[in-house]
C-alpha atoms as a PDB file:
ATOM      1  CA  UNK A   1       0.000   0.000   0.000  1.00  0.00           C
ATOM      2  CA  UNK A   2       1.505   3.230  -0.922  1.00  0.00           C
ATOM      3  CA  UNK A   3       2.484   5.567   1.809  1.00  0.00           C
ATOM      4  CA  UNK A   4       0.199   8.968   2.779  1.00  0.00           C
ATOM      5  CA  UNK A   5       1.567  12.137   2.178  1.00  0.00           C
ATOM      6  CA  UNK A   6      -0.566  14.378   4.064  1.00  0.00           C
ATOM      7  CA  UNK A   7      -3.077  14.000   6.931  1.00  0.00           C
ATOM      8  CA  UNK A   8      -6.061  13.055   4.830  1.00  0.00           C
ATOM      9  CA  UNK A   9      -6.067  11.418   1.146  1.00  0.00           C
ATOM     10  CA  UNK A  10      -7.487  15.285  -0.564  1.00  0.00           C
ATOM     11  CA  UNK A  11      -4.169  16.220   1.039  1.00  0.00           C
ATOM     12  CA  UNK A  12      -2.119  13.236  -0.287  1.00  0.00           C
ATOM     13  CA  UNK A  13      -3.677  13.612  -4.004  1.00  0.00           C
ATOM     14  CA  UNK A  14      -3.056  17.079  -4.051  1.00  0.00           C
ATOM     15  CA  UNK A  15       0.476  16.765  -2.779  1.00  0.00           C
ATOM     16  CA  UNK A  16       1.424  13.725  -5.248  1.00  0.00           C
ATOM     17  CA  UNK A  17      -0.100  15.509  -8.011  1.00  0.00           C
ATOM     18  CA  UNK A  18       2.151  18.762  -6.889  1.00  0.00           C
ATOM     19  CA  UNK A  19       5.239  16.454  -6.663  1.00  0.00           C
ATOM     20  CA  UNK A  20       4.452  15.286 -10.498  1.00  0.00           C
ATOM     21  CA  UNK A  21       4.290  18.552 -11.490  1.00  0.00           C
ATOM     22  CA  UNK A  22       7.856  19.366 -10.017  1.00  0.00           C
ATOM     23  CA  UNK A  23       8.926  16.680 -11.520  1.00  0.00           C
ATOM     24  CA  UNK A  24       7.566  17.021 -14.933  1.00  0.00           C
ATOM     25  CA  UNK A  25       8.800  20.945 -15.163  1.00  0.00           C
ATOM     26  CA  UNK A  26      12.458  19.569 -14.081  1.00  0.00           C
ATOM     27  CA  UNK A  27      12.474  16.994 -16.073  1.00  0.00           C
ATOM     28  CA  UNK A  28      11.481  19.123 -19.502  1.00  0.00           C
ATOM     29  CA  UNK A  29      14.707  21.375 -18.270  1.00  0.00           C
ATOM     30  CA  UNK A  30      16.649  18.952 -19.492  1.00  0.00           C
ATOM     31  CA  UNK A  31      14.977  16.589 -22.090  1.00  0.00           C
ATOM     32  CA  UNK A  32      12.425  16.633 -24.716  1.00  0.00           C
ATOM     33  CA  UNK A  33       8.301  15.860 -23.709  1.00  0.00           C
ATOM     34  CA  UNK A  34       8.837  12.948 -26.511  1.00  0.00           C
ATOM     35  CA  UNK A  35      11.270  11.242 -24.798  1.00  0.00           C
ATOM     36  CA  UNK A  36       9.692  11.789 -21.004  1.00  0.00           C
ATOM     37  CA  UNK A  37       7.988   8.099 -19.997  1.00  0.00           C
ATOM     38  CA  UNK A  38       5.679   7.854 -17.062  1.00  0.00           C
ATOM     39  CA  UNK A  39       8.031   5.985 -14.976  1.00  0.00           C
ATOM     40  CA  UNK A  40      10.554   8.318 -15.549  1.00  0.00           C
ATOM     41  CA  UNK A  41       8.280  11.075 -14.109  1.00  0.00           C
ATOM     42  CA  UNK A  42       7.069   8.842 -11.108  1.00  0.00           C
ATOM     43  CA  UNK A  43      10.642   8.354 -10.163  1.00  0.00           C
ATOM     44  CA  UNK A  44      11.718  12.258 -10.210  1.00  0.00           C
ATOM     45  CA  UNK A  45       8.811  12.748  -8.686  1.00  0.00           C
ATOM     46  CA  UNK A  46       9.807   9.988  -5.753  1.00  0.00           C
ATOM     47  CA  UNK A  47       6.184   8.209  -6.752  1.00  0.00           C
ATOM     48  CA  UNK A  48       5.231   4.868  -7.190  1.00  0.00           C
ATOM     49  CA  UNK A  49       5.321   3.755 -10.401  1.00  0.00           C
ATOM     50  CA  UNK A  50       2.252   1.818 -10.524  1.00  0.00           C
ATOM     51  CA  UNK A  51       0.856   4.770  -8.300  1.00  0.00           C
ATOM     52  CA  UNK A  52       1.565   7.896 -10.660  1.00  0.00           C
ATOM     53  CA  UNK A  53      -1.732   6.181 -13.080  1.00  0.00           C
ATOM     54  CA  UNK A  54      -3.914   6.886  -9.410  1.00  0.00           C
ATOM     55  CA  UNK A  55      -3.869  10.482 -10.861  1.00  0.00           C
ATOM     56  CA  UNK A  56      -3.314  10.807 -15.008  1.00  0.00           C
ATOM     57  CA  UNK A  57      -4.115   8.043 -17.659  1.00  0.00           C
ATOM     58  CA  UNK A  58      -1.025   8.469 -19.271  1.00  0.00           C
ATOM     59  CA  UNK A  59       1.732  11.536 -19.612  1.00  0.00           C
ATOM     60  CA  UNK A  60      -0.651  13.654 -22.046  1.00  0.00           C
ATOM     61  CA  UNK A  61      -3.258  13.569 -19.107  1.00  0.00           C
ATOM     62  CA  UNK A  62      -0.677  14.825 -16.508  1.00  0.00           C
ATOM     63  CA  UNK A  63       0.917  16.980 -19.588  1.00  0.00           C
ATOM     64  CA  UNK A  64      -2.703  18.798 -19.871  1.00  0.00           C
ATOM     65  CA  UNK A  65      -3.119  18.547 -15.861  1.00  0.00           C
ATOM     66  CA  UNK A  66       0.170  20.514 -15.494  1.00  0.00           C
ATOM     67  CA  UNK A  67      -0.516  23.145 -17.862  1.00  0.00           C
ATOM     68  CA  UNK A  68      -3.687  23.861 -16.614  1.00  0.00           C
ATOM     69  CA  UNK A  69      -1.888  24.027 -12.616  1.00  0.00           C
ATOM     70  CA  UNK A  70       0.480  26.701 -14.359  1.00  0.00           C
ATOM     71  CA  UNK A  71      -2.036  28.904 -16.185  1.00  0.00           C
ATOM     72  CA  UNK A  72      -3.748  28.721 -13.360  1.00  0.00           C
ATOM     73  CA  UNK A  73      -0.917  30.233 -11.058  1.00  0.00           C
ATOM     74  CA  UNK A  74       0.083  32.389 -13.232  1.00  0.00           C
ATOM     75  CA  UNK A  75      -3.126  34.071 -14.083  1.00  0.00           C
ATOM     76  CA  UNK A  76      -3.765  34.710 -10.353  1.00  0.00           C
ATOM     77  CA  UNK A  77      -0.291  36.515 -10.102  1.00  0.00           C
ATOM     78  CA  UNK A  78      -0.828  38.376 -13.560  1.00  0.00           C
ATOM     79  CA  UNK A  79      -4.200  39.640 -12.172  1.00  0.00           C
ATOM     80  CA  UNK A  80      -2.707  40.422  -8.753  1.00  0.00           C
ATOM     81  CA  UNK A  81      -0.161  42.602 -10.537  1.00  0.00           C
ATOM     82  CA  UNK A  82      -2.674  44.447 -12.829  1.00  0.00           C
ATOM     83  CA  UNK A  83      -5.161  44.982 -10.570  1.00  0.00           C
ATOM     84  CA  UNK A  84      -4.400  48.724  -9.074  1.00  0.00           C
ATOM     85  CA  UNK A  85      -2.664  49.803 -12.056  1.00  0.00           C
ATOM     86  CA  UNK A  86      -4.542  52.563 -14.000  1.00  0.00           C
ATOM     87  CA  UNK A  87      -4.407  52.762 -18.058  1.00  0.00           C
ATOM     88  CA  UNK A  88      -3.648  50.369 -20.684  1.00  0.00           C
ATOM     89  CA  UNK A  89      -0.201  51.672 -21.682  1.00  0.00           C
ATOM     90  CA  UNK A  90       1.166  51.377 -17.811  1.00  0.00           C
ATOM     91  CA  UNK A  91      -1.045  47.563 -17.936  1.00  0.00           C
ATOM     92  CA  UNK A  92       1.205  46.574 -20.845  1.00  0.00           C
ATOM     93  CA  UNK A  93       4.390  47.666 -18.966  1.00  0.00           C
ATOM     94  CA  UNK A  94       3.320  45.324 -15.910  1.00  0.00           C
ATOM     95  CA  UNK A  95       2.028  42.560 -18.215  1.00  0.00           C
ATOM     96  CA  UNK A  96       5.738  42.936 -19.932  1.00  0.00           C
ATOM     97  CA  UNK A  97       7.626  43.075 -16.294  1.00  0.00           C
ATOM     98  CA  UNK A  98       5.772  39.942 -15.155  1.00  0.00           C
ATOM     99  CA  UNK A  99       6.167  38.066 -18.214  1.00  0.00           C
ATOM    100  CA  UNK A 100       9.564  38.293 -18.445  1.00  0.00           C
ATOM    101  CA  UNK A 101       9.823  37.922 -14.634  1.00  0.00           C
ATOM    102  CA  UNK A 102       7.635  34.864 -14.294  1.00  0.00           C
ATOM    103  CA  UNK A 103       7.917  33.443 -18.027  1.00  0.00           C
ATOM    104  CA  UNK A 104      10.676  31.259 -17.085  1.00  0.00           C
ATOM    105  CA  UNK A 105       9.035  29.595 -13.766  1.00  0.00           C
ATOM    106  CA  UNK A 106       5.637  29.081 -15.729  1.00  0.00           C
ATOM    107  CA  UNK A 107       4.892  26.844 -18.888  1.00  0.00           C
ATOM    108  CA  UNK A 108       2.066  28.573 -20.533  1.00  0.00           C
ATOM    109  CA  UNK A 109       1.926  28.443 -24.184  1.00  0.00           C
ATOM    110  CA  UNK A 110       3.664  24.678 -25.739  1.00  0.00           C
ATOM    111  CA  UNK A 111       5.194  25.686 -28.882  1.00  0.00           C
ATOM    112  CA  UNK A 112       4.316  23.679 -32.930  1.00  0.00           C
ATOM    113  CA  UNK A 113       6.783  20.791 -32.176  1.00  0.00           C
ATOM    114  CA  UNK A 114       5.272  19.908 -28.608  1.00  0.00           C
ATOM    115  CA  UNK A 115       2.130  20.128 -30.016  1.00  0.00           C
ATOM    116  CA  UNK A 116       2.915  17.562 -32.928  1.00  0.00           C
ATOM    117  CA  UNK A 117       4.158  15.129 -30.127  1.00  0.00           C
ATOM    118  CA  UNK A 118       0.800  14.660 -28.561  1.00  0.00           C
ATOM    119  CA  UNK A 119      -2.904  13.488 -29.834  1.00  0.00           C
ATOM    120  CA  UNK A 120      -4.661  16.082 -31.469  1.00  0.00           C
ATOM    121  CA  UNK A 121      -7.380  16.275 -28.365  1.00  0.00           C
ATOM    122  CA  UNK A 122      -4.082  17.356 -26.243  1.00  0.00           C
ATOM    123  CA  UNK A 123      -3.053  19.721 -28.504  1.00  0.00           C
ATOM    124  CA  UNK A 124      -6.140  21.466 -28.440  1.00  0.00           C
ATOM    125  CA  UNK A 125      -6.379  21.312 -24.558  1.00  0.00           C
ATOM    126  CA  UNK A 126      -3.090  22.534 -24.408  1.00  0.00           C
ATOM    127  CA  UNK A 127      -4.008  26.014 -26.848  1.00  0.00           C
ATOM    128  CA  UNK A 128      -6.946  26.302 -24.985  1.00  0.00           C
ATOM    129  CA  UNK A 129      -5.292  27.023 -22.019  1.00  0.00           C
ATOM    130  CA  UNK A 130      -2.262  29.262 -23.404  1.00  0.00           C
ATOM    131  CA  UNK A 131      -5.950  31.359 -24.537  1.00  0.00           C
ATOM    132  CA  UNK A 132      -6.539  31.502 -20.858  1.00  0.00           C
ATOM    133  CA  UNK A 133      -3.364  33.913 -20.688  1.00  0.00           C
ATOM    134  CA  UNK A 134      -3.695  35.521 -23.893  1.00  0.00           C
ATOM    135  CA  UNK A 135      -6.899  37.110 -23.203  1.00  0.00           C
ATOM    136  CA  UNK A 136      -5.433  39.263 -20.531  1.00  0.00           C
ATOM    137  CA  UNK A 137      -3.344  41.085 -23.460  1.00  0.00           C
ATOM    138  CA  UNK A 138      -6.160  41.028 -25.159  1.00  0.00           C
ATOM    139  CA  UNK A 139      -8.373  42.863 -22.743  1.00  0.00           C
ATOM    140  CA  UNK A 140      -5.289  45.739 -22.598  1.00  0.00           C
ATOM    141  CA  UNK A 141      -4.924  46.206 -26.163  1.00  0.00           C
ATOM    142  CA  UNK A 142      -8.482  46.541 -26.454  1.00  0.00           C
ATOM    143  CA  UNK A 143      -8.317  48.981 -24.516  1.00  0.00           C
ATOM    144  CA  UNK A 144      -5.544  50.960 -25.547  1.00  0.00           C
ATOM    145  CA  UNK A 145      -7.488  50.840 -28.923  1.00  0.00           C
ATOM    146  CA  UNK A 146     -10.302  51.973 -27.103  1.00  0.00           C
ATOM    147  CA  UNK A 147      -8.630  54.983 -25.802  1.00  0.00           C
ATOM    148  CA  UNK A 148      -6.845  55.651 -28.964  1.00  0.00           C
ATOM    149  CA  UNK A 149      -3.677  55.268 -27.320  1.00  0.00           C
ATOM    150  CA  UNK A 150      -2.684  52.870 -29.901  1.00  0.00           C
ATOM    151  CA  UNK A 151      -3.720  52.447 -33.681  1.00  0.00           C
ATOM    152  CA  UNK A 152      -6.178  50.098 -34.412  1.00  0.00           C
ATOM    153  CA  UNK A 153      -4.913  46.489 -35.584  1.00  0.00           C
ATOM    154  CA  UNK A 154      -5.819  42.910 -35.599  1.00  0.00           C
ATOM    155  CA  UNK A 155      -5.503  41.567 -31.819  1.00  0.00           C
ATOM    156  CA  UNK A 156      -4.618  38.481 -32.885  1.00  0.00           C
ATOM    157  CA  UNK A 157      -1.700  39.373 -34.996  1.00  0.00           C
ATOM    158  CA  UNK A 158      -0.708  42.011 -32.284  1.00  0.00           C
ATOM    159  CA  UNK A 159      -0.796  39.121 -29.226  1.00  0.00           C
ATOM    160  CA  UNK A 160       1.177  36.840 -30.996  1.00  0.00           C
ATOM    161  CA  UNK A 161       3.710  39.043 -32.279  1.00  0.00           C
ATOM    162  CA  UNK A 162       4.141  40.718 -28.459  1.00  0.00           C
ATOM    163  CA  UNK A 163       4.617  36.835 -26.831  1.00  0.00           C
ATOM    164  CA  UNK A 164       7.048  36.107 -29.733  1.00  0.00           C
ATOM    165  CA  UNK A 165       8.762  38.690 -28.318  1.00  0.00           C
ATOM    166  CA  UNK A 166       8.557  37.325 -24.977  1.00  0.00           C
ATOM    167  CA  UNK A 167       8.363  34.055 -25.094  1.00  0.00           C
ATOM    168  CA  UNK A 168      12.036  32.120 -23.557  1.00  0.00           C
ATOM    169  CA  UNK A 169      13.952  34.625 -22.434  1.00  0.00           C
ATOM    170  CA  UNK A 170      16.168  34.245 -19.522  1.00  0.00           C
ATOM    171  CA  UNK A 171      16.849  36.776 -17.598  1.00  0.00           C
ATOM    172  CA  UNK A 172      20.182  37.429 -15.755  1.00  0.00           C
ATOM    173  CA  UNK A 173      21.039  37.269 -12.127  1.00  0.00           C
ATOM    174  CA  UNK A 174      22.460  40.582 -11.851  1.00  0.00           C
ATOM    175  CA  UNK A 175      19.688  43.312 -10.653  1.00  0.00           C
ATOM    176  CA  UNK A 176      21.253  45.894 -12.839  1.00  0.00           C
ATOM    177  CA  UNK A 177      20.856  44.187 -16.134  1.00  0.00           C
ATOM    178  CA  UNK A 178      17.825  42.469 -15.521  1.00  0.00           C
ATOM    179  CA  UNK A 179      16.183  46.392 -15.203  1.00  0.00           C
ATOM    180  CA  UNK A 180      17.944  47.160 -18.385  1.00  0.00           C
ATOM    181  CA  UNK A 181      16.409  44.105 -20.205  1.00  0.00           C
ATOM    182  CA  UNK A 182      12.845  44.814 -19.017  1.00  0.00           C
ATOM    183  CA  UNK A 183      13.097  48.864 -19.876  1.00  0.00           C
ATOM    184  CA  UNK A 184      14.586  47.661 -23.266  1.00  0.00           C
ATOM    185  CA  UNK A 185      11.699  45.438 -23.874  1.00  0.00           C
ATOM    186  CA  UNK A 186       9.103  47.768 -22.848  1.00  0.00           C
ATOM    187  CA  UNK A 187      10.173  49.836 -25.150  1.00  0.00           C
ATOM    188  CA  UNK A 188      10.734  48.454 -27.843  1.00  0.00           C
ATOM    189  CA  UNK A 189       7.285  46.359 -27.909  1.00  0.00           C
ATOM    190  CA  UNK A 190       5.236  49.895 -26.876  1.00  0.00           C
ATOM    191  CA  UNK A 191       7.173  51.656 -29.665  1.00  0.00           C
ATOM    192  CA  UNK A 192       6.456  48.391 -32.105  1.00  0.00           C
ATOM    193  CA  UNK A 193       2.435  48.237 -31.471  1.00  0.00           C
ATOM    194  CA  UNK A 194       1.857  52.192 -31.752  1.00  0.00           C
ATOM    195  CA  UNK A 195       3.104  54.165 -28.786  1.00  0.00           C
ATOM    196  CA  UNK A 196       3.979  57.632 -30.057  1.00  0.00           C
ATOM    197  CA  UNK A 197       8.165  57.722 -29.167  1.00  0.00           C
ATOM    198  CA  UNK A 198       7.200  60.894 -27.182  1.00  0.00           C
ATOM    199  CA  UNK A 199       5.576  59.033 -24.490  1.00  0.00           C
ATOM    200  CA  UNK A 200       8.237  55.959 -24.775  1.00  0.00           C
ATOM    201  CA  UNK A 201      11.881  57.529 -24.585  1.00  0.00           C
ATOM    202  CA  UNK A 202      14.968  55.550 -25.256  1.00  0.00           C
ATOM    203  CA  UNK A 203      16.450  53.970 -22.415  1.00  0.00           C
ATOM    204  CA  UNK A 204      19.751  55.544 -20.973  1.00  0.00           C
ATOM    205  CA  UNK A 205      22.084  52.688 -19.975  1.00  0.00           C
ATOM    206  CA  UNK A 206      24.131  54.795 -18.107  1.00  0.00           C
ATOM    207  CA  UNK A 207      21.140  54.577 -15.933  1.00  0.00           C
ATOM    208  CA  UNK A 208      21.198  51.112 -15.307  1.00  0.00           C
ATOM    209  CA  UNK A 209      25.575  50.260 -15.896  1.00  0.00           C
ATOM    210  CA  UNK A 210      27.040  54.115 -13.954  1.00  0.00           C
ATOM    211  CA  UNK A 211      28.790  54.514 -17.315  1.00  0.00           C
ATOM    212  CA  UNK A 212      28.627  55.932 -21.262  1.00  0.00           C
ATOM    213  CA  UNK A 213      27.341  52.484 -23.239  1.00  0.00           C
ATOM    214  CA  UNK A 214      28.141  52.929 -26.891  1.00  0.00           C
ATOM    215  CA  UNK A 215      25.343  51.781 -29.161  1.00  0.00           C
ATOM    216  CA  UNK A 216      27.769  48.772 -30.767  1.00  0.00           C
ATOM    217  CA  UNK A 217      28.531  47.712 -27.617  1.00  0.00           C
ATOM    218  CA  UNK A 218      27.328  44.895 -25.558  1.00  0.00           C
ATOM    219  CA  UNK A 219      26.818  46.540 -21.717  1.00  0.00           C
ATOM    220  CA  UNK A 220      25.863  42.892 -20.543  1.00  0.00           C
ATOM    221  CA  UNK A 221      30.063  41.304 -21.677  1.00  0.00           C
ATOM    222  CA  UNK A 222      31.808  40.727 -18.783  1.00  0.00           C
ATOM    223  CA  UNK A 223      35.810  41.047 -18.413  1.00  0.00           C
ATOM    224  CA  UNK A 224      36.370  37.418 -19.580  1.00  0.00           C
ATOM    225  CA  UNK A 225      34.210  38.112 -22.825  1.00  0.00           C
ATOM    226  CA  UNK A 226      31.159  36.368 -22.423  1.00  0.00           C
ATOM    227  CA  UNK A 227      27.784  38.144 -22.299  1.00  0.00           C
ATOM    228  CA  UNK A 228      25.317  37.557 -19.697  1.00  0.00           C
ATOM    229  CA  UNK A 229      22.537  38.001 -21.414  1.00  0.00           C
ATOM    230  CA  UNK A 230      21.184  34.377 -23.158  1.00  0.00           C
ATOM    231  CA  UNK A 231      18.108  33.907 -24.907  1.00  0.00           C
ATOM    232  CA  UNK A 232      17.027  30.395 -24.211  1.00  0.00           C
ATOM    233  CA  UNK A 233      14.254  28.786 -25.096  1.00  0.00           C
ATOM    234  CA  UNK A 234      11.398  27.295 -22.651  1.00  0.00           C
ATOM    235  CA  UNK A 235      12.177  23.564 -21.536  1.00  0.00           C
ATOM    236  CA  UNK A 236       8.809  23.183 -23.436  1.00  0.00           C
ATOM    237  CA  UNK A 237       9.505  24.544 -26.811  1.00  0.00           C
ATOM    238  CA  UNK A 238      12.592  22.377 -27.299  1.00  0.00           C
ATOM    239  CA  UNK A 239      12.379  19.848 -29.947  1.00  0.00           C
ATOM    240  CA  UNK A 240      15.734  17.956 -29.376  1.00  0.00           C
END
């Protein structure tokens, strides 16, 4: 008989299914959803093998039941972060900050490849959840249409262009260049979607680095030559 995590069996499902998850969002760090297999889950998960099919059918079901957890989470916090901020054009900022803060910790939107790994009923489940996310842009740009602050253009186009944008980047450690990478970003999406330049100046870096930055140089290269600043895509984009 498998052991109880938990005081009562709600608390040992919910804490299994948690441990899964963990496991399932480590384990696409490093390898491809293709070549994940259940029991390779249950056992980074410290789960019973025979156990782990107690909560999904097979790793699509857990796959779906993961993304869902994420959106979920991430919604809440995306909300949270919008809530008391007033006008679409600050809204995008936050929705920018957070994205690029939380992207990396969340998997929200699988990308073609993933998508061609799994039955076409899991695909689907898994867009219709990224959709979950996507509307809050939506709502903002709407908005900022709304209010004229930006031109009007297909949302669609516009959403997907902004999370291409987005979507995998890693941030760096160091609290100076991180704030450089979000103003940069800001920017450049706000300036990309309509903003008038007026209300979106160019970023200084001497703001963020305490010295003159010239334009062909990379502020992020450290003394030994390597730059700091890596684009990487999402554990759940990769495709090898």
């Amino acid at each position: 008989m498998p052991k109880i995590i938990g005081e009562t069996l709600a608390e040992h499902r919910h804490r299994t299914r948690e441990s899964l998850f963990e496991a399932l969002s480590h384990l696409l760090s490093r390898h491809t959803f293709d070549s994940l297999t259940m029991a390779k889950i249950a056992k980074e998960a410290g789960v019973g093998r025979t156990a782990v099919y107690n909560h999904f059918e097979d790793k699509e079901d857990l796959l779906l039941a993961f993304i869902a957890y994420e959106t979920a989470q991430y919604s809440i916090h995306l909300r949270k972060a919008l809530q008391n901020v007033e006008g679409p054009i600050q809204q995008l900022r936050v929705y920018i900050r957070e994205y690029l803060i939380l992207g990396t910790s969340y998997h929200l939107a699988p990308g073609t490849d993933l998508r061609h790994m799994v039955r076409h009923v899991t695909s689907q489940g898994l867009h219709s959840h990224a959709t979950i996310v996507e509307s809050i842009l939506r709502d903002i740009l709407k908005r900022a249409m709304t209010q004229k602050r930006i031109p009007e253009q297909n949302l669609t186009m516009l959403v997907h262009m902004i999370n291409s944008c987005l979507a995998g980047k890693r941030l760096p450690d160091e609290p100076r260049s991180r704030e450089f990478i979000i103003h940069s970003t800001q920017i450049f999406i706000l300036r990309a979607i309509g903003v008038p330049a007026r209300d979106v100046p160019t970023v200084d870096p001497s703001r963020f680095f305490g010295r003159y930055v010239p334009i062909t140089e990379d502020p992020f290269q450290s003394l030994t030559g390597e730059s700091s600043f890596n684009v990487t895509a999402c554990p759940i984009h990769q495709t090898a």
